[in-house]
C-alpha atoms as a PDB file:
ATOM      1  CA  UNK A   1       8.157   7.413  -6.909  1.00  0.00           C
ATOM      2  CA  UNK A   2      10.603   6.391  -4.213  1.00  0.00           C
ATOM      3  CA  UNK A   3       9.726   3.289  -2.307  1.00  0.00           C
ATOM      4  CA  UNK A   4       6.306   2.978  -3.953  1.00  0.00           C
ATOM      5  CA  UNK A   5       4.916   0.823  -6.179  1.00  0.00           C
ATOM      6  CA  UNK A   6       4.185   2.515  -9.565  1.00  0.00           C
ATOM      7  CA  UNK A   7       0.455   0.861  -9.745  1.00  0.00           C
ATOM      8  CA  UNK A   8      -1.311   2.188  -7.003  1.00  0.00           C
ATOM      9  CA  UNK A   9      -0.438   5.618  -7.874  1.00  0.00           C
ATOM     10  CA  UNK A  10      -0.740   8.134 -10.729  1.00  0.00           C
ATOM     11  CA  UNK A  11       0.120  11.499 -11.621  1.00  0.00           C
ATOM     12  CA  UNK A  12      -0.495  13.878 -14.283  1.00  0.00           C
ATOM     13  CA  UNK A  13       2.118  16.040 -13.664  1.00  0.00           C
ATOM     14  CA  UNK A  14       5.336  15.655 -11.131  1.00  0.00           C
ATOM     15  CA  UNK A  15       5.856  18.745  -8.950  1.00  0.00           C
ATOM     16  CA  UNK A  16       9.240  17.630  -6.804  1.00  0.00           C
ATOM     17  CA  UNK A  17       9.298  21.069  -5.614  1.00  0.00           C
ATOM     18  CA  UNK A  18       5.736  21.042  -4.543  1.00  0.00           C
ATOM     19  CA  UNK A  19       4.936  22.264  -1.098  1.00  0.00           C
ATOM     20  CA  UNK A  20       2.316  19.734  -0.253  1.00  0.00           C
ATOM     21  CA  UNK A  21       0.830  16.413  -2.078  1.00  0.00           C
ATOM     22  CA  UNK A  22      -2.135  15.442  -2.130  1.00  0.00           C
ATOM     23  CA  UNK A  23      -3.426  11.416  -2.678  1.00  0.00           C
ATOM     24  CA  UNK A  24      -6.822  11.162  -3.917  1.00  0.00           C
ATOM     25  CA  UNK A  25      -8.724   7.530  -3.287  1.00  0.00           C
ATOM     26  CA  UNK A  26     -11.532   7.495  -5.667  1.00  0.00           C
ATOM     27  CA  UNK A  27     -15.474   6.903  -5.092  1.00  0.00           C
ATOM     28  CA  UNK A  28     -17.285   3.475  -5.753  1.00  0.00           C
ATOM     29  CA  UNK A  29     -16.340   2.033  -9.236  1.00  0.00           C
ATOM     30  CA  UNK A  30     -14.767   5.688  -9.638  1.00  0.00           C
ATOM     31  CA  UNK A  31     -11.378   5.954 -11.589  1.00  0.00           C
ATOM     32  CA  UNK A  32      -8.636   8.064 -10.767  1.00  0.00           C
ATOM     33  CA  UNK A  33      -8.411  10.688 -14.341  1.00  0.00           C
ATOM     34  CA  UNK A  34     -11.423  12.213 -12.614  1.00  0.00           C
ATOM     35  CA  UNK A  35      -8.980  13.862  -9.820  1.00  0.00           C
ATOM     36  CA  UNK A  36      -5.687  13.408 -11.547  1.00  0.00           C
ATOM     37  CA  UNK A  37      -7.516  16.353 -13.544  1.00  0.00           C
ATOM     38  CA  UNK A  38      -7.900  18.587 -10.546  1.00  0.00           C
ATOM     39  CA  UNK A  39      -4.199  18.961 -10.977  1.00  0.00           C
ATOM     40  CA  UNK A  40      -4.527  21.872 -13.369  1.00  0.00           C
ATOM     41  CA  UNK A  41      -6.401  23.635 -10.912  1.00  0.00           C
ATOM     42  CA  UNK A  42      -3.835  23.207  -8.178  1.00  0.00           C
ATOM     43  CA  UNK A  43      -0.673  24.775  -9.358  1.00  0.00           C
ATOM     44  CA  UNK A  44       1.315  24.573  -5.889  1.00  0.00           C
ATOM     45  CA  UNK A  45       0.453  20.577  -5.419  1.00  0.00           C
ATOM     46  CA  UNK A  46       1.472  17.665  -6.253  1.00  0.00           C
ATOM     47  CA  UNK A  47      -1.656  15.143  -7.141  1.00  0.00           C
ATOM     48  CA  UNK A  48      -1.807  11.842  -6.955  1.00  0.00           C
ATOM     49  CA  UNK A  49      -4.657   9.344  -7.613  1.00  0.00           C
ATOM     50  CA  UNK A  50      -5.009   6.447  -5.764  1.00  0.00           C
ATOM     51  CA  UNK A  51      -5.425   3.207  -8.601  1.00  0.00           C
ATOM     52  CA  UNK A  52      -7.034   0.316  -7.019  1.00  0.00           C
ATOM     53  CA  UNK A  53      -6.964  -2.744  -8.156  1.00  0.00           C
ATOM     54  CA  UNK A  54      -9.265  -4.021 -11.026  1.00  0.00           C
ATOM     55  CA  UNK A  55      -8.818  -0.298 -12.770  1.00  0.00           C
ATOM     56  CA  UNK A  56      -6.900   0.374 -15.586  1.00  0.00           C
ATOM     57  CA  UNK A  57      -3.877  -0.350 -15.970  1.00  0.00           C
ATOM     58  CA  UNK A  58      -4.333  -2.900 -13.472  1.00  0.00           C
ATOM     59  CA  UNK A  59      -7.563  -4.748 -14.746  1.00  0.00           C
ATOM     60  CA  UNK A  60      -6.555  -7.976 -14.590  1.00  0.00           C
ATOM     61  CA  UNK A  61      -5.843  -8.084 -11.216  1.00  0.00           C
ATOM     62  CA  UNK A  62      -9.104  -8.948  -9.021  1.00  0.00           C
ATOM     63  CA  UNK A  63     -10.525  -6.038  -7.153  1.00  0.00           C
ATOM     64  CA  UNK A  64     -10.373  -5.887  -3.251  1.00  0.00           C
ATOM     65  CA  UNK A  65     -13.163  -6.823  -1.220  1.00  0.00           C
ATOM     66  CA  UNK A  66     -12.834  -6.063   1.904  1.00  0.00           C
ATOM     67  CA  UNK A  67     -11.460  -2.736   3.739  1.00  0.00           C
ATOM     68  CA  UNK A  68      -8.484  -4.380   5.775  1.00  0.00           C
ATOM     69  CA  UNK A  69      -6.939  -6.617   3.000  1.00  0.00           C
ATOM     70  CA  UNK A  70      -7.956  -2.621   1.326  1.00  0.00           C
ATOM     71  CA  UNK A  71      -5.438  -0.960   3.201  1.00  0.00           C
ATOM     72  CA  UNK A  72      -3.465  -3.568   4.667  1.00  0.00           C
ATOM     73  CA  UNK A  73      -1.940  -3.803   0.872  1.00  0.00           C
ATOM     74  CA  UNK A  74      -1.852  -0.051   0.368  1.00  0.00           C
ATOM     75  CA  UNK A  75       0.118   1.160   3.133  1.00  0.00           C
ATOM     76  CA  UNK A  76       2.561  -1.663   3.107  1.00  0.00           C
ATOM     77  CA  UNK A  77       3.169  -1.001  -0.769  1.00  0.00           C
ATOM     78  CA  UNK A  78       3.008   2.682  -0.984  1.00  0.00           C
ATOM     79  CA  UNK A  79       5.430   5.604   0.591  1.00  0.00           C
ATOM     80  CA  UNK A  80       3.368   8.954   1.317  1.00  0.00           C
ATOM     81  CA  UNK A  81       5.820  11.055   0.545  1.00  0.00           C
ATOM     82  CA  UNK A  82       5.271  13.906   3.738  1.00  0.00           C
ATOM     83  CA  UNK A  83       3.785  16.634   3.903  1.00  0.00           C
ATOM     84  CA  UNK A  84       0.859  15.545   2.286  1.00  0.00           C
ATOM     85  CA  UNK A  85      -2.954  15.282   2.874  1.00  0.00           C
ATOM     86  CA  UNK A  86      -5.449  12.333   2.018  1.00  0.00           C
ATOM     87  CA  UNK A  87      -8.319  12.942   0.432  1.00  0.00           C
ATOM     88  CA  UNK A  88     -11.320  10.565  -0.695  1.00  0.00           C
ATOM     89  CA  UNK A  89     -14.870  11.066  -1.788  1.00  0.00           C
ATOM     90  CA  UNK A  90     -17.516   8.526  -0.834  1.00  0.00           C
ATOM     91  CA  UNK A  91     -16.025   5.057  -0.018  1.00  0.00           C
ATOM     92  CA  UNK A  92     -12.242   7.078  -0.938  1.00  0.00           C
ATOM     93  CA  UNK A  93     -13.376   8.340   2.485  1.00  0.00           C
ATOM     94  CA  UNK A  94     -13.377   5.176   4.274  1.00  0.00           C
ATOM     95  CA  UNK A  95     -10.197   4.032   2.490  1.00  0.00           C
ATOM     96  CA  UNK A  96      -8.511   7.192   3.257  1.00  0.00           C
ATOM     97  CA  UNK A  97      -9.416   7.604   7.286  1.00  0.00           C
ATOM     98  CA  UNK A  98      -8.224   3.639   7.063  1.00  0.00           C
ATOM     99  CA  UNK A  99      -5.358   4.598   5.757  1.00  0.00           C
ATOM    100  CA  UNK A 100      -4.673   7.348   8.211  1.00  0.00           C
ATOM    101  CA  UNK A 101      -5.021   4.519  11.209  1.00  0.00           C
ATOM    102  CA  UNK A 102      -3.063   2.288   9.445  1.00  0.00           C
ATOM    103  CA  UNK A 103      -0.065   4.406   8.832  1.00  0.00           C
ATOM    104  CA  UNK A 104      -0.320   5.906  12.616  1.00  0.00           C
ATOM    105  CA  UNK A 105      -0.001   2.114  13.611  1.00  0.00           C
ATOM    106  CA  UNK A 106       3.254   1.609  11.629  1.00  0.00           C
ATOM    107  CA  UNK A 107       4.371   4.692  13.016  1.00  0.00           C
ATOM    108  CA  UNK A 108       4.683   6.045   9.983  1.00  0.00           C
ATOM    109  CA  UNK A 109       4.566   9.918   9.082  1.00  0.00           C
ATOM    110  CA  UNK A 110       0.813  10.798   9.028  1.00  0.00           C
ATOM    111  CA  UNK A 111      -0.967  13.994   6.858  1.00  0.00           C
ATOM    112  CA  UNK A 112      -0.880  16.916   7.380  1.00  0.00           C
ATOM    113  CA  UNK A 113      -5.114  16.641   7.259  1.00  0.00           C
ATOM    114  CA  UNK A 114      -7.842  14.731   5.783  1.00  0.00           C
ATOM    115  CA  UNK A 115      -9.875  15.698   3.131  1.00  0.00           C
ATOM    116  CA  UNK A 116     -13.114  13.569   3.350  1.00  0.00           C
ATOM    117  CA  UNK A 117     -16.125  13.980   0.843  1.00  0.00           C
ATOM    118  CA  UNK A 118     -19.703  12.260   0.777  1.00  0.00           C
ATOM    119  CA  UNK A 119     -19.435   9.811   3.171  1.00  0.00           C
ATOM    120  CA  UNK A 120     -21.026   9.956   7.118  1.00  0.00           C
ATOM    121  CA  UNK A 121     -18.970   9.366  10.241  1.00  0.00           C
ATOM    122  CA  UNK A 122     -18.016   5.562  10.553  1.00  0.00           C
ATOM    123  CA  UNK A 123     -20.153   5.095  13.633  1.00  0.00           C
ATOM    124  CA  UNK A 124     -23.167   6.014  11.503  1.00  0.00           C
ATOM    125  CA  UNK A 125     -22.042   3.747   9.032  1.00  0.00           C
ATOM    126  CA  UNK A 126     -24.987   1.597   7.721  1.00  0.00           C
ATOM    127  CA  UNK A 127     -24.283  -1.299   4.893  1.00  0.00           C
ATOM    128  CA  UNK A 128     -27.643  -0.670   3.679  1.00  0.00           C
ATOM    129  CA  UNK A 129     -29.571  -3.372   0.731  1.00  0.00           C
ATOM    130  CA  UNK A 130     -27.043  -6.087  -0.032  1.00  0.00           C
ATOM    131  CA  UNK A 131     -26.803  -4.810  -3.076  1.00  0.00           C
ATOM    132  CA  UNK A 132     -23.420  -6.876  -4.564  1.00  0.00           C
ATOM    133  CA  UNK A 133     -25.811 -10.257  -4.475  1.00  0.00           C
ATOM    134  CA  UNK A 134     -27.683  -8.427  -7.645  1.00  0.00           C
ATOM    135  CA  UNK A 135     -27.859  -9.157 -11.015  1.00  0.00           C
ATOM    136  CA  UNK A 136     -26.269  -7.444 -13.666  1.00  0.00           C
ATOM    137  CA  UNK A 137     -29.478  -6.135 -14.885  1.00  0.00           C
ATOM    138  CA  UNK A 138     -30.576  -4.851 -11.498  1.00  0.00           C
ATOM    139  CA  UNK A 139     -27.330  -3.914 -10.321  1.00  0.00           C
ATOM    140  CA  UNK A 140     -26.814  -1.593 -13.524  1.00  0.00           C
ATOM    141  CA  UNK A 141     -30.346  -0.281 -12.531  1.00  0.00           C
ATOM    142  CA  UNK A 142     -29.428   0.463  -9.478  1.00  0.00           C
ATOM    143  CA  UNK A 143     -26.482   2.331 -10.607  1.00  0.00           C
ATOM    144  CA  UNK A 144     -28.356   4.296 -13.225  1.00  0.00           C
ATOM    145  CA  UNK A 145     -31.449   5.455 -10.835  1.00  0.00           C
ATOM    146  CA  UNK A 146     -28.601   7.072  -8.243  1.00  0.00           C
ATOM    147  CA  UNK A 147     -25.898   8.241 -10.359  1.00  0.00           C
ATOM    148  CA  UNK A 148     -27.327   8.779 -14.336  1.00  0.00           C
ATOM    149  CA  UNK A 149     -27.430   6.231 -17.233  1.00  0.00           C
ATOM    150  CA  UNK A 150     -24.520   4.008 -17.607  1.00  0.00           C
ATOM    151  CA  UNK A 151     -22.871   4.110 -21.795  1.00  0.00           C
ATOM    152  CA  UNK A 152     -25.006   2.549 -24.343  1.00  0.00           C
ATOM    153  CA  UNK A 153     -21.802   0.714 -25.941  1.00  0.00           C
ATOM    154  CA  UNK A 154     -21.962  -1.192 -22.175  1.00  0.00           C
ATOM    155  CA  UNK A 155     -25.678  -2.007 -21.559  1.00  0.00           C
ATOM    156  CA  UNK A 156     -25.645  -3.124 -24.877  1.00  0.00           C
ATOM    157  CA  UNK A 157     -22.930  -5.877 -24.143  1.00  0.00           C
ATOM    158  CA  UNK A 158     -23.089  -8.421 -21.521  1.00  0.00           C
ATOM    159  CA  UNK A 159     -19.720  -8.977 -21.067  1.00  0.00           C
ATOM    160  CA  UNK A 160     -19.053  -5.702 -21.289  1.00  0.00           C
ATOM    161  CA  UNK A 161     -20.856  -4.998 -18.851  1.00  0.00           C
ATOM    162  CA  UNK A 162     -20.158  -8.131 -16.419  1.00  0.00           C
ATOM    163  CA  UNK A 163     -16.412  -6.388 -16.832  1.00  0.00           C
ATOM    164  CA  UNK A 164     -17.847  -2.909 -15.661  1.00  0.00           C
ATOM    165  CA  UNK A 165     -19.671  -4.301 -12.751  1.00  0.00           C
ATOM    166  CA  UNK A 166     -17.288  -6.570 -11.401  1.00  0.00           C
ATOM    167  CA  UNK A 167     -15.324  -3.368  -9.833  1.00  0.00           C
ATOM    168  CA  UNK A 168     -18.754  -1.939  -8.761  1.00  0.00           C
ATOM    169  CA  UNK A 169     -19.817  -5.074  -7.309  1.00  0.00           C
ATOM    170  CA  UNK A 170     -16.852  -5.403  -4.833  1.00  0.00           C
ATOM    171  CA  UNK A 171     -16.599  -1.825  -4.003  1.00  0.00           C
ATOM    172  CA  UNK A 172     -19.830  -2.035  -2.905  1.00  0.00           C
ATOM    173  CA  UNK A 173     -18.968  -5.534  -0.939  1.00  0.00           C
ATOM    174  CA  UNK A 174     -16.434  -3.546   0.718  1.00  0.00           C
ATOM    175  CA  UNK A 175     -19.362  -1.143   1.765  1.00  0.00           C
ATOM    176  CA  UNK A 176     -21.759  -3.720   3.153  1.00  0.00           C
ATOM    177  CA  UNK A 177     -18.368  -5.713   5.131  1.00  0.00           C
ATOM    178  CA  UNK A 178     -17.122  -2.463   6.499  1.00  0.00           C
ATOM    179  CA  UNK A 179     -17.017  -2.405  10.598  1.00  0.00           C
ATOM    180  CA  UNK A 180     -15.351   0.353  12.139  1.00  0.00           C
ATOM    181  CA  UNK A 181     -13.248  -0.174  15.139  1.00  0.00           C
ATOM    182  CA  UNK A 182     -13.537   2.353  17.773  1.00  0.00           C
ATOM    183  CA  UNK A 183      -9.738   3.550  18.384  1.00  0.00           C
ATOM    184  CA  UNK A 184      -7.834   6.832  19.349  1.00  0.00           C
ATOM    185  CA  UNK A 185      -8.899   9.426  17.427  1.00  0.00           C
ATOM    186  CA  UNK A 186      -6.314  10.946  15.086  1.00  0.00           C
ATOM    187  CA  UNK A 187      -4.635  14.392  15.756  1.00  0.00           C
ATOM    188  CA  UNK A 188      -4.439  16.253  12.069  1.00  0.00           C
ATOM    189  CA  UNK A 189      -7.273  18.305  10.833  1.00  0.00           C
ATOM    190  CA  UNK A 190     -10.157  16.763   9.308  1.00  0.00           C
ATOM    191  CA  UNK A 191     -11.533  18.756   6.379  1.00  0.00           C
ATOM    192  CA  UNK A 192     -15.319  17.053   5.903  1.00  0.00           C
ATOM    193  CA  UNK A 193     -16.933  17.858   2.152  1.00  0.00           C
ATOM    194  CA  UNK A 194     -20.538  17.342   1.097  1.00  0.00           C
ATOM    195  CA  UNK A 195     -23.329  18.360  -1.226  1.00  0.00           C
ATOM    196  CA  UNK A 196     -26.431  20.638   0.589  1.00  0.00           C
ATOM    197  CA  UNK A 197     -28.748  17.923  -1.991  1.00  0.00           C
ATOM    198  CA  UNK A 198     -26.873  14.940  -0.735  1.00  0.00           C
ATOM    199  CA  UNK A 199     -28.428  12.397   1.573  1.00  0.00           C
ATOM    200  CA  UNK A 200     -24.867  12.268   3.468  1.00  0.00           C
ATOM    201  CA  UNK A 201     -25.120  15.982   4.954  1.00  0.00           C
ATOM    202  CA  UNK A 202     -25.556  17.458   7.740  1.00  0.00           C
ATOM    203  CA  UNK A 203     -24.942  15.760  11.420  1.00  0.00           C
ATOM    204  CA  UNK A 204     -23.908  12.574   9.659  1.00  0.00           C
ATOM    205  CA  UNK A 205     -20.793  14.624   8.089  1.00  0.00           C
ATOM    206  CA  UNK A 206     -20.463  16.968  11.504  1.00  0.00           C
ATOM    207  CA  UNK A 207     -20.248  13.982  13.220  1.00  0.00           C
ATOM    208  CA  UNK A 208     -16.505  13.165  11.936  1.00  0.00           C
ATOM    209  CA  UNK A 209     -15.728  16.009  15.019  1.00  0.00           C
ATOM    210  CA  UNK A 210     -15.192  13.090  17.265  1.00  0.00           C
ATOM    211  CA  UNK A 211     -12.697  11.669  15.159  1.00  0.00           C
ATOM    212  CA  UNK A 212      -9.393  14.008  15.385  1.00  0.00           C
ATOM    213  CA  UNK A 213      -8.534  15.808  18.707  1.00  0.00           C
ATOM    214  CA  UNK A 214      -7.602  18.924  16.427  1.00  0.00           C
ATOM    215  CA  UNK A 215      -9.665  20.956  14.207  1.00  0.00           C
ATOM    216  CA  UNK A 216     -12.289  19.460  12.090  1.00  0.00           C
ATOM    217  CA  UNK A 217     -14.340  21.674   9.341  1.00  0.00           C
ATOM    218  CA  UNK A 218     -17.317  20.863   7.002  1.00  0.00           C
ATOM    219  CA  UNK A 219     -17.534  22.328   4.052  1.00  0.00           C
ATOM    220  CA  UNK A 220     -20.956  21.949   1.941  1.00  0.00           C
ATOM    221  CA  UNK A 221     -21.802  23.377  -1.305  1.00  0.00           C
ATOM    222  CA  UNK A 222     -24.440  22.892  -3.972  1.00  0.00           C
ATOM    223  CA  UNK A 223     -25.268  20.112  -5.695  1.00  0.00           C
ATOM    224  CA  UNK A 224     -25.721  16.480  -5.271  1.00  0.00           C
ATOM    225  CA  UNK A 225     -23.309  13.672  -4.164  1.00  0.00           C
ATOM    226  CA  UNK A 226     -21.262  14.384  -7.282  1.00  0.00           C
ATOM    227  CA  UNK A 227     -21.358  18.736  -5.793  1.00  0.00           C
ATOM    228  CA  UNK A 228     -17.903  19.038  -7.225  1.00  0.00           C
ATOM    229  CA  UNK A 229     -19.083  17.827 -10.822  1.00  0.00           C
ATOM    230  CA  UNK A 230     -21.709  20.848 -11.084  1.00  0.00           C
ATOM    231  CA  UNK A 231     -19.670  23.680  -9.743  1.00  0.00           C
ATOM    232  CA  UNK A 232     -16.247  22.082 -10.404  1.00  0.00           C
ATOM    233  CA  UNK A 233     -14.367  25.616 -10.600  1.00  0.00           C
ATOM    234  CA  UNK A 234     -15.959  26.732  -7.016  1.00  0.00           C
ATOM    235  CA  UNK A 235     -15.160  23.700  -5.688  1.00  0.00           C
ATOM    236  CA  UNK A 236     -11.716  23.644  -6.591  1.00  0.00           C
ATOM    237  CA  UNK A 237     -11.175  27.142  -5.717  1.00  0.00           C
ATOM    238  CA  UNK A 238     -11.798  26.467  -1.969  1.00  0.00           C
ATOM    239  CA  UNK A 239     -10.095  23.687  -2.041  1.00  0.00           C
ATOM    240  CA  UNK A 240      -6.883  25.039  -3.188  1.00  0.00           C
ATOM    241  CA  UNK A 241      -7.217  28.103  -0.887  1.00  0.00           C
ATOM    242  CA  UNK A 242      -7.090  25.450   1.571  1.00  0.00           C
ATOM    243  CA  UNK A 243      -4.282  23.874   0.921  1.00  0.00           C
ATOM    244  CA  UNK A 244      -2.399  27.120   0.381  1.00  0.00           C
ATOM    245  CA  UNK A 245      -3.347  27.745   4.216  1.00  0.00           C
ATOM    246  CA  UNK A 246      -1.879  23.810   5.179  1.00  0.00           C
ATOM    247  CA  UNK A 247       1.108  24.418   3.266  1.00  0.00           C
ATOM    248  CA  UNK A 248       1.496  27.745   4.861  1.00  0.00           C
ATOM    249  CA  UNK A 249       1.247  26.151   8.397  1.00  0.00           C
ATOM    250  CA  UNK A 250      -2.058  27.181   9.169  1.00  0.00           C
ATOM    251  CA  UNK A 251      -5.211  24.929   9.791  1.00  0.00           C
ATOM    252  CA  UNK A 252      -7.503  24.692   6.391  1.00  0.00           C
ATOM    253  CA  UNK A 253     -10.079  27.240   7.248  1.00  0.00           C
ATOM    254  CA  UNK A 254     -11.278  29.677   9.768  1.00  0.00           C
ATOM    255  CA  UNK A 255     -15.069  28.814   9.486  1.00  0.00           C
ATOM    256  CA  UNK A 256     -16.697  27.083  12.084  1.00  0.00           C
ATOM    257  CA  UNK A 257     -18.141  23.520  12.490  1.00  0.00           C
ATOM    258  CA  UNK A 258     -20.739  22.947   9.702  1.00  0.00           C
ATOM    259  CA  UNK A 259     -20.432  26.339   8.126  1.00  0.00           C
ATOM    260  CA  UNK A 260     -20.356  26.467   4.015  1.00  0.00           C
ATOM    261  CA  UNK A 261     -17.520  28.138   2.975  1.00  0.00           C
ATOM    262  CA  UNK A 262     -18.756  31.002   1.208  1.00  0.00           C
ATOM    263  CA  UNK A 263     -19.647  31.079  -2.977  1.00  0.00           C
ATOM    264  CA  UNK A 264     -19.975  33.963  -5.398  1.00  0.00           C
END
């Protein structure tokens, strides 16, 4: 990809004559095949996942730690090739609202909207337990207790599971340093995603209104903080219809603030 280094980003399929692109920034420990998958499911895209560092094929680089060395590396590394939207579930919702800022301070072409999943308004941001100054042991309890049991093959190794957690472990770190600053609010259209079982619902995901003077949208559907893993073909129905509306120059979605979007 032009005037972007190959590592942070990866794509299942290349689309040059794609209307719109879409970057995906992955949850907490997440990995990108998880959305480079969605690309089946959006014909008229082009999808990118966002590969941090510590993942795949870059594992032997040491994970980021903090949210501006984050982003500060991202954005000066990595061309968004307009139009496209950002999109990030969980902390990929930090990193991608970041990353919004941080391009509109180089002055460089923002998205055309912000897709933002599981994750309450910065202001309400809480770093909650200090969780990264765990164990191994308690850490991987932790992770098992919110999220389901981690693979026998890696509880079953130390090492192997040292090497698991270390990307957990500063993910979370960037969690418990993050301070947002108050600045402008941004001007594309904020699309806000969230699960009706999820403990980030609600005014905590309305509450992104205040951070784009245009439209902003919240869409929440069944299921946990994972929604899109239980109804993944729903889910990715709306969210192409969506971007069919972008591409076509409309805003994504007629609904009102906080309304679901509707489900067979």
């Amino acid at each position: 990809m032009t005037g972007s280094r190959p590592r942070w980003l990866l794509c299942r399929e290349r689309r040059p004559e794609a209307r719109l692109r879409m970057y995906c920034f992955p949850h907490s420990g997440g990995s990108p095949g998880e959305y480079m998958r969605w690309s089946d499911a959006l014909p008229d895209v082009e999808v990118w996942a966002v590969q941090l560092p510590g993942r795949g094929s870059r594992r032997e680089e040491a994970p980021s730690t903090s949210m501006p060395e984050l982003v500060e590396a991202l954005v000066s590394e990595v061309e968004f090739v307009a139009p496209y939207v950002l999109l990030g579930h969980s902390l990929g919702a930090l990193v991608a609202y970041e990353t919004a800022l941080a391009l509109r301070d180089r002055g460089s072409p923002g998205p055309a909207a912000l897709y933002l999943s599981g994750y309450r308004a910065p202001h309400l941001h809480e770093p909650g337990p200090d969780l990264p100054k765990l164990g191994d042991e308690d850490l991987a309890a932790v992770i098992e207790s919110e999220h389901g049991p981690l693979p026998e093959e890696v509880k079953a190794d130390p090492d192997v599971l040292a090497a698991a957690l270390e990307v957990v472990r500063a993910d979370l770190t960037i969690v418990a340093t993050y301070r947002p600053v108050r600045v402008e609010p941004l001007t594309c259209p904020l699309v806000i995603l969230g699960g009706d079982r999820d403990e980030e619902s609600g005014e905590s995901l309305t509450a992104w209104s205040r951070y784009t003077t245009g439209p902003c949208d919240v869409w929440t559907f069944p299921g946990d903080h994972f929604y899109f893993r239980e109804r993944t073909d729903d889910f990715l129905r709306h969210l192409a219809t969506g971007l069919d509306e972008l591409s076509a120059g409309a805003v994504p979605g007629p609904r009102a603030l906080g309304s679901a979007p509707p489900l067979p």
